[in-house]
C-alpha atoms as a PDB file:
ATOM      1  CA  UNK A   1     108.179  76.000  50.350  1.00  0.00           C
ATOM      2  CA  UNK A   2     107.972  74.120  46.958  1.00  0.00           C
ATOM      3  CA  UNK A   3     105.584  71.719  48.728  1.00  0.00           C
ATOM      4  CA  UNK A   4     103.498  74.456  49.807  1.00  0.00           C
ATOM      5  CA  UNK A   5     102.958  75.742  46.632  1.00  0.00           C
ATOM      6  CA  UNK A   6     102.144  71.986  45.073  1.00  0.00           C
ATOM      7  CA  UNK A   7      99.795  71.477  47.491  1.00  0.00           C
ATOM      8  CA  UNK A   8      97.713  74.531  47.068  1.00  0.00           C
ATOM      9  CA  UNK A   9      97.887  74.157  43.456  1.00  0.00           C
ATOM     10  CA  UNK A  10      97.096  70.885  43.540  1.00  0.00           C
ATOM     11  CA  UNK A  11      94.071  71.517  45.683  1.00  0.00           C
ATOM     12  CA  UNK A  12      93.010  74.776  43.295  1.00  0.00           C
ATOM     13  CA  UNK A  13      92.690  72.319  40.568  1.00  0.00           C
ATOM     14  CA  UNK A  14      90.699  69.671  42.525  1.00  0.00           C
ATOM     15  CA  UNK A  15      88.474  72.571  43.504  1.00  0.00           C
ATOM     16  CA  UNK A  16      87.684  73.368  39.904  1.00  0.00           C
ATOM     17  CA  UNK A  17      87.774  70.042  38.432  1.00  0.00           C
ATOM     18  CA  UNK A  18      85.377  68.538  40.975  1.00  0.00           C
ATOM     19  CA  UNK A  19      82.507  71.146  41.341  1.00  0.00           C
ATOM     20  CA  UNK A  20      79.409  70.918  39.627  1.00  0.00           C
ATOM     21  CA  UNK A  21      78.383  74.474  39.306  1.00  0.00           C
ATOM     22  CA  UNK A  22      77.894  77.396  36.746  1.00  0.00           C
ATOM     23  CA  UNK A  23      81.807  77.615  35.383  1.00  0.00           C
ATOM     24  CA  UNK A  24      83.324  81.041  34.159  1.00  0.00           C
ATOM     25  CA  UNK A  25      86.274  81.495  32.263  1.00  0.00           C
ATOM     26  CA  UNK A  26      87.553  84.252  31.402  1.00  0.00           C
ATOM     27  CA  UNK A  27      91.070  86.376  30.498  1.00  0.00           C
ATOM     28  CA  UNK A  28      92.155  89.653  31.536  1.00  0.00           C
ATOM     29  CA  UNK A  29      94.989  92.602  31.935  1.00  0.00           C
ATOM     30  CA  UNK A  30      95.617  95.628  33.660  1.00  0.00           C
ATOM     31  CA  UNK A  31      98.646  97.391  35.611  1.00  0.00           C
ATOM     32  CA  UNK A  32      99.740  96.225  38.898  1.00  0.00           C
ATOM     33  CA  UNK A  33     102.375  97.643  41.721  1.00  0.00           C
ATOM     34  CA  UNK A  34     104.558  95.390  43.576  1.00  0.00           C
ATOM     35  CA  UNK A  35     105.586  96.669  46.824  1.00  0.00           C
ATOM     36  CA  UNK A  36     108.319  96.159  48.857  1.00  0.00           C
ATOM     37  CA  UNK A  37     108.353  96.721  52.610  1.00  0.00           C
ATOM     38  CA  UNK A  38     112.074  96.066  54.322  1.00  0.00           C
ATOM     39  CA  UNK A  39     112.367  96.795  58.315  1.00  0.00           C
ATOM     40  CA  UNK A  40     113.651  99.882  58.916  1.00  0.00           C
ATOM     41  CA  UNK A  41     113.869 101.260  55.599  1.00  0.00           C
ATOM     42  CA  UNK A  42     111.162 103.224  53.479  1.00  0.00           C
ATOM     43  CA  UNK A  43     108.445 101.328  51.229  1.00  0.00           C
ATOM     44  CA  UNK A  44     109.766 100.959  47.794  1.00  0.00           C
ATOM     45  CA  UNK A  45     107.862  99.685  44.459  1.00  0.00           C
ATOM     46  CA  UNK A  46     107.977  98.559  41.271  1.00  0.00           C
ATOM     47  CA  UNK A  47     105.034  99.051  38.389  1.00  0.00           C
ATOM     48  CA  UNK A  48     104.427  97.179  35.479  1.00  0.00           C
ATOM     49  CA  UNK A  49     101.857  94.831  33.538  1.00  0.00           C
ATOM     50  CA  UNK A  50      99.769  91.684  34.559  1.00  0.00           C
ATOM     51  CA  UNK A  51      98.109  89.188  32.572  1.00  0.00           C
ATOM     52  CA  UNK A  52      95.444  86.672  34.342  1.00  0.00           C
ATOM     53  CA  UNK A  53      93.232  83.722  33.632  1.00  0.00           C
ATOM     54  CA  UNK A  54      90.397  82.587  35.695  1.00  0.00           C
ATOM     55  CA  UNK A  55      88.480  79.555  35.932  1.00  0.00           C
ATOM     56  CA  UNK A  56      85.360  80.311  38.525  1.00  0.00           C
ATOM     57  CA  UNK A  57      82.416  78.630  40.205  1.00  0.00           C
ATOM     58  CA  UNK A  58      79.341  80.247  41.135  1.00  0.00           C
ATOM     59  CA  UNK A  59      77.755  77.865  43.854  1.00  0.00           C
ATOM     60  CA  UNK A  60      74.742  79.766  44.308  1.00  0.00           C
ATOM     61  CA  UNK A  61      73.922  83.408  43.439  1.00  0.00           C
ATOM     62  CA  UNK A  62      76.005  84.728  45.872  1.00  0.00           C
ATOM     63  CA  UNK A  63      78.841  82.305  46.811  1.00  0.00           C
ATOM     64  CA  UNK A  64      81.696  81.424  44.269  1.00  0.00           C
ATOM     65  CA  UNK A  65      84.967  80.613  44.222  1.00  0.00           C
ATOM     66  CA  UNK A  66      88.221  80.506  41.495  1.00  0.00           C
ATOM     67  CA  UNK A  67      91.079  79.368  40.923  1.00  0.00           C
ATOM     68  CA  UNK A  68      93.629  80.929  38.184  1.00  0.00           C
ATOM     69  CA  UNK A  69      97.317  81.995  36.705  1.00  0.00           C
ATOM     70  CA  UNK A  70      98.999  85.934  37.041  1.00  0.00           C
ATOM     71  CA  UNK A  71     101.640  86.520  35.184  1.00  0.00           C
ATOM     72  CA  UNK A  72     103.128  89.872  35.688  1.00  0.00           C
ATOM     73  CA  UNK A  73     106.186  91.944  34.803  1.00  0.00           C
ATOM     74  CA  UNK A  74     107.515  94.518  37.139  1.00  0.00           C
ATOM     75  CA  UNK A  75     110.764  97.458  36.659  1.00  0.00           C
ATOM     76  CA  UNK A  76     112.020 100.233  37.831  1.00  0.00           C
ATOM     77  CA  UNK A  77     115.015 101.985  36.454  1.00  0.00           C
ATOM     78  CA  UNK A  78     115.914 103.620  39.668  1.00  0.00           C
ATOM     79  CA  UNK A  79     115.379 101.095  42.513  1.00  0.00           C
ATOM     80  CA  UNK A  80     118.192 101.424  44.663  1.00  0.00           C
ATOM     81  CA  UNK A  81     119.808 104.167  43.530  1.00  0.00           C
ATOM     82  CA  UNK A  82     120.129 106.743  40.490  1.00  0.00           C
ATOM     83  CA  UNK A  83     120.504 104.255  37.515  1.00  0.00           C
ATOM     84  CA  UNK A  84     120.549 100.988  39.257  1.00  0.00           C
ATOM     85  CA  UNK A  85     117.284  99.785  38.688  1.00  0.00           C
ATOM     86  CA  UNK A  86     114.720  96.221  39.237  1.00  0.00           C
ATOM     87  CA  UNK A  87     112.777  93.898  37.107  1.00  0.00           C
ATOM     88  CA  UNK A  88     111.458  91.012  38.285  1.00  0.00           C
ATOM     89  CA  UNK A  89     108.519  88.703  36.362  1.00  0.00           C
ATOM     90  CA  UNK A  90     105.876  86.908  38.558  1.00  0.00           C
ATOM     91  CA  UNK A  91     103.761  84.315  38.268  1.00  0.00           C
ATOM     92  CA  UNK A  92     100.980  84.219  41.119  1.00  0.00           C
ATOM     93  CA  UNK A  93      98.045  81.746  41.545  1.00  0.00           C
ATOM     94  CA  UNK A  94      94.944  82.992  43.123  1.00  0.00           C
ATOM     95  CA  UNK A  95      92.771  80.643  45.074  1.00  0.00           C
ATOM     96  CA  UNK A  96      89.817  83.316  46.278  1.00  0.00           C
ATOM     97  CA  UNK A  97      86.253  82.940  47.674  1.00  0.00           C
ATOM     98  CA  UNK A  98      83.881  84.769  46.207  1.00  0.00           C
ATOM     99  CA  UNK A  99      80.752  86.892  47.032  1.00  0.00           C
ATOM    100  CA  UNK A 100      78.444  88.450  44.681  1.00  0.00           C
ATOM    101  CA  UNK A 101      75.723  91.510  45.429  1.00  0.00           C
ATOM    102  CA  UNK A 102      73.408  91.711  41.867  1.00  0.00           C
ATOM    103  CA  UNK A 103      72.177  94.448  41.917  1.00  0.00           C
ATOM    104  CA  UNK A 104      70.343  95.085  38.760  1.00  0.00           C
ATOM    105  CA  UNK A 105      69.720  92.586  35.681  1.00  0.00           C
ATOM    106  CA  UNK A 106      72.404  92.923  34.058  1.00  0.00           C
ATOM    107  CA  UNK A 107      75.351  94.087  36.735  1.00  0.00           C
ATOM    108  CA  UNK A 108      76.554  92.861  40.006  1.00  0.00           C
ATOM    109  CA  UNK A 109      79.342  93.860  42.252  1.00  0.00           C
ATOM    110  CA  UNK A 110      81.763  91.063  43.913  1.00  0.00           C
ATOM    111  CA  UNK A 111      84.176  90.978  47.073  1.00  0.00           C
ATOM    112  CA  UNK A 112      86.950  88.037  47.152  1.00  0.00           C
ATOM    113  CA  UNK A 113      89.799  87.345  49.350  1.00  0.00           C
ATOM    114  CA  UNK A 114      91.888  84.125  49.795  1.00  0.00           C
ATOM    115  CA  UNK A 115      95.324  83.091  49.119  1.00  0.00           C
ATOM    116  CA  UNK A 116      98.081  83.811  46.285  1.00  0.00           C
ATOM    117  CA  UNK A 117     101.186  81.541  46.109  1.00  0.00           C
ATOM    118  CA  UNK A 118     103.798  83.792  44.393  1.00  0.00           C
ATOM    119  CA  UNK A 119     107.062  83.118  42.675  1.00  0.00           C
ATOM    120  CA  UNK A 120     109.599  85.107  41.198  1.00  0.00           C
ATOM    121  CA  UNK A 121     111.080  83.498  38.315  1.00  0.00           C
ATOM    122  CA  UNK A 122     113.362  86.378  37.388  1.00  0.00           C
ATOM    123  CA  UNK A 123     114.805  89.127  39.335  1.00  0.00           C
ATOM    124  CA  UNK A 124     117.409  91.609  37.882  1.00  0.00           C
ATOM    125  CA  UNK A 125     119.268  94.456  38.821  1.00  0.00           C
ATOM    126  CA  UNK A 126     120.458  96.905  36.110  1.00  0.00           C
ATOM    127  CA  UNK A 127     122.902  99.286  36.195  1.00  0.00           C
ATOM    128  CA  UNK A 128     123.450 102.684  34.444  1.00  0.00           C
ATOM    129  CA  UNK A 129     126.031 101.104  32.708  1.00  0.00           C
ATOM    130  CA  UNK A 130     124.152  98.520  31.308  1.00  0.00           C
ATOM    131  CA  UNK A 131     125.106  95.702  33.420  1.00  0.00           C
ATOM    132  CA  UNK A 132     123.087  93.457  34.335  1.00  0.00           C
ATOM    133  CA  UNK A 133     123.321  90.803  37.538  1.00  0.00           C
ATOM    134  CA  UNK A 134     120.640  88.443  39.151  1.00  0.00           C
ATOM    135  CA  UNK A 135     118.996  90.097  42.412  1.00  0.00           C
ATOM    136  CA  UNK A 136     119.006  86.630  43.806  1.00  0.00           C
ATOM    137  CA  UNK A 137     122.273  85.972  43.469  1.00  0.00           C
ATOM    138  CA  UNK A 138     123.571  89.512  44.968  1.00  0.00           C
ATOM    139  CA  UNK A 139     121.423  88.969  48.009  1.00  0.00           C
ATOM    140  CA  UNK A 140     119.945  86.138  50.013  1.00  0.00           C
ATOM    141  CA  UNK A 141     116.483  87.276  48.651  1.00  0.00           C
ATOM    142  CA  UNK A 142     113.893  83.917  48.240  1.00  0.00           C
ATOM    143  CA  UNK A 143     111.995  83.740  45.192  1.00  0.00           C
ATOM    144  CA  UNK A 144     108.872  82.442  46.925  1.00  0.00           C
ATOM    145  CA  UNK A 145     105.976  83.440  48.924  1.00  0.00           C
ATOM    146  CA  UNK A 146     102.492  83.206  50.057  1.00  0.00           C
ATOM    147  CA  UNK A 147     100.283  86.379  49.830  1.00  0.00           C
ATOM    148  CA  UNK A 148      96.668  86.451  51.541  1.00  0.00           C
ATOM    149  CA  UNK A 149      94.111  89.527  50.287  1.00  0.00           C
ATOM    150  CA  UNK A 150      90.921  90.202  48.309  1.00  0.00           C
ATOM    151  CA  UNK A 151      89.895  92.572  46.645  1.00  0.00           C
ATOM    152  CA  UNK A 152      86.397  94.095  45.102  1.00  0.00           C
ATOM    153  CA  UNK A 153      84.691  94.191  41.379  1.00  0.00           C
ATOM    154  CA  UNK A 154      82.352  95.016  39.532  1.00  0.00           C
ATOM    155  CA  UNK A 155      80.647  92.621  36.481  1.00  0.00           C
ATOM    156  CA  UNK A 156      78.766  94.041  33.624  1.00  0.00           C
ATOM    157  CA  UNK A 157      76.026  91.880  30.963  1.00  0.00           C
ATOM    158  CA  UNK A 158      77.849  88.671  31.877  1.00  0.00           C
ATOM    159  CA  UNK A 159      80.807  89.744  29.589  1.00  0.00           C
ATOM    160  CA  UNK A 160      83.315  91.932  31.366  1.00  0.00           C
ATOM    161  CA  UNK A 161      84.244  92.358  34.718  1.00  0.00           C
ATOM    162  CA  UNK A 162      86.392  95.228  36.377  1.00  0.00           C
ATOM    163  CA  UNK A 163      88.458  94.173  39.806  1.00  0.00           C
ATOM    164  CA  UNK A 164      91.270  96.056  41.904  1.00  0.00           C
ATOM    165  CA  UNK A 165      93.098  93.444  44.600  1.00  0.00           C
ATOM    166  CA  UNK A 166      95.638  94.445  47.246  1.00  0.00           C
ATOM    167  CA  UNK A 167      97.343  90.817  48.311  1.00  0.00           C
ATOM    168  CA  UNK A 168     100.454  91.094  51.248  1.00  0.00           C
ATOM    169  CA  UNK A 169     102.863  88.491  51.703  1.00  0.00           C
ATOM    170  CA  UNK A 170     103.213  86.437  54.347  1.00  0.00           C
ATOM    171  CA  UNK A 171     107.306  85.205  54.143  1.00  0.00           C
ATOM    172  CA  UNK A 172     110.073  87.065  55.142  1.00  0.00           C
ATOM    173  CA  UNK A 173     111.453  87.487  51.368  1.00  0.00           C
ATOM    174  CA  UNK A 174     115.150  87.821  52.817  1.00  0.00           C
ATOM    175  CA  UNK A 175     117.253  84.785  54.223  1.00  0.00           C
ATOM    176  CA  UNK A 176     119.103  86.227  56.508  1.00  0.00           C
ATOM    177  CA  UNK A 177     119.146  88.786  59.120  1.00  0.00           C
ATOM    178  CA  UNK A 178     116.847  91.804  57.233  1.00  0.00           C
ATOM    179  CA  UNK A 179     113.161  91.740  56.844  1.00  0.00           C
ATOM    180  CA  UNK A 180     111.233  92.065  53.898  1.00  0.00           C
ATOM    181  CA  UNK A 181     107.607  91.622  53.020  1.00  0.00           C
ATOM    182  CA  UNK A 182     105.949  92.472  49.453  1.00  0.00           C
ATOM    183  CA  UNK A 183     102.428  92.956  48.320  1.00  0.00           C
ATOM    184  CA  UNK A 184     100.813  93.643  45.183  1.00  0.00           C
ATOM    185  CA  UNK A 185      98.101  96.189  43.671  1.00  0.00           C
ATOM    186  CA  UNK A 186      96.562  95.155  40.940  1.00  0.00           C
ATOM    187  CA  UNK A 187      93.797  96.754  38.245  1.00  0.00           C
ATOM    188  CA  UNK A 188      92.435  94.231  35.627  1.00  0.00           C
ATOM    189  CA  UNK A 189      89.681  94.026  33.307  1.00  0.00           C
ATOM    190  CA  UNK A 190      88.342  90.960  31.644  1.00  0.00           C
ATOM    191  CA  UNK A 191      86.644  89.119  29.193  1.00  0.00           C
ATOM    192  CA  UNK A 192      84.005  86.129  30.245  1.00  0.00           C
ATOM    193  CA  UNK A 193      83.424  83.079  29.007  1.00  0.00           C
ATOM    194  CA  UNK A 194      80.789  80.727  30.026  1.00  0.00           C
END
């Protein structure tokens, strides 16, 4: 799995490094939902924050892609039961296509899909009582995945841009013998840079 994740990283950043197109930068927030889908059970989800960066490049006027960093914190104080509650922190790596529709001088909508390595790089269960244990280490529960989505947005005067994304893993998220699949919902708005 680590390789996985190298690899498309690696090739996100040859993507960006080697084009010779328009470039756009920019930074963003907005709230995002992390969902949890386990066989058999009801779909759960945490809410929190996410903070992104993009680096994109527009290949003509309507083809683009981008490459970028999410980082996202996600809790809910009653997860698996009254006062046993989830936090986890995220860091996800879009790799997306992108299509643009201008539709007036100084707007133009977007649709993008592609994929989103995802790691978890903390995961904690706390309980009423205040204690606090790793989620990974109370369950065989993989830190990794590989989400595939898109999403739609909406850019205004070449300085902000307004996106919602719904991205669904691909990995089983549990080791062992349940299932368990997660997605993620996210709002943002951003600044642009060229």
């Amino acid at each position: 799995m680590k390789k996985t994740f190298l690899l498309i990283f690696a090739a996100a950043a040859l993507m960006l490094a080697g084009a010779k197109a328009s470039a756009q930068v920019s930074f963003g927030a907005g709230p995002t939902t992390r969902l949890y889908f386990e066989k058999g059970q009801n779909v759960n989800y945490t809410y929190g924050v996410q903070v992104n960066f993009e680096d994109a490049k527009r290949l003509t006027d309507v083809f683009g892609y981008s490459a970028g960093i999410d980082f996202g914190t996600y809790g809910k104080k009653d997860y698996f039961s009254e006062g046993a509650g989830l936090s986890e922190m995220y860091v996800d790596i879009p790799v997306r296509a992108k299509f643009y529709i201008p539709f007036s001088g100084s707007a133009e909508m977007f649709f993008f899909g592609g994929v989103v390595p995802s790691m978890c790089i903390s995961s904690n269960i706390k309980s009423e009582a205040g204690k606090t244990s790793r989620f990974g280490e109370a369950f065989d529960y993989s830190r990794y995945d590989v989400m595939a989505g898109g999403g739609v947005g909406l850019e205004l005067n070449e300085s902000f841009r307004f996106s919602v994304s719904y991205d669904h893993g691909l990995l089983d998220r549990y080791k062992k013998d349940a299932v368990l699949h997660t997605a993620a919902v996210k709002f943002s708005v951003s600044f642009l840079f060229y």
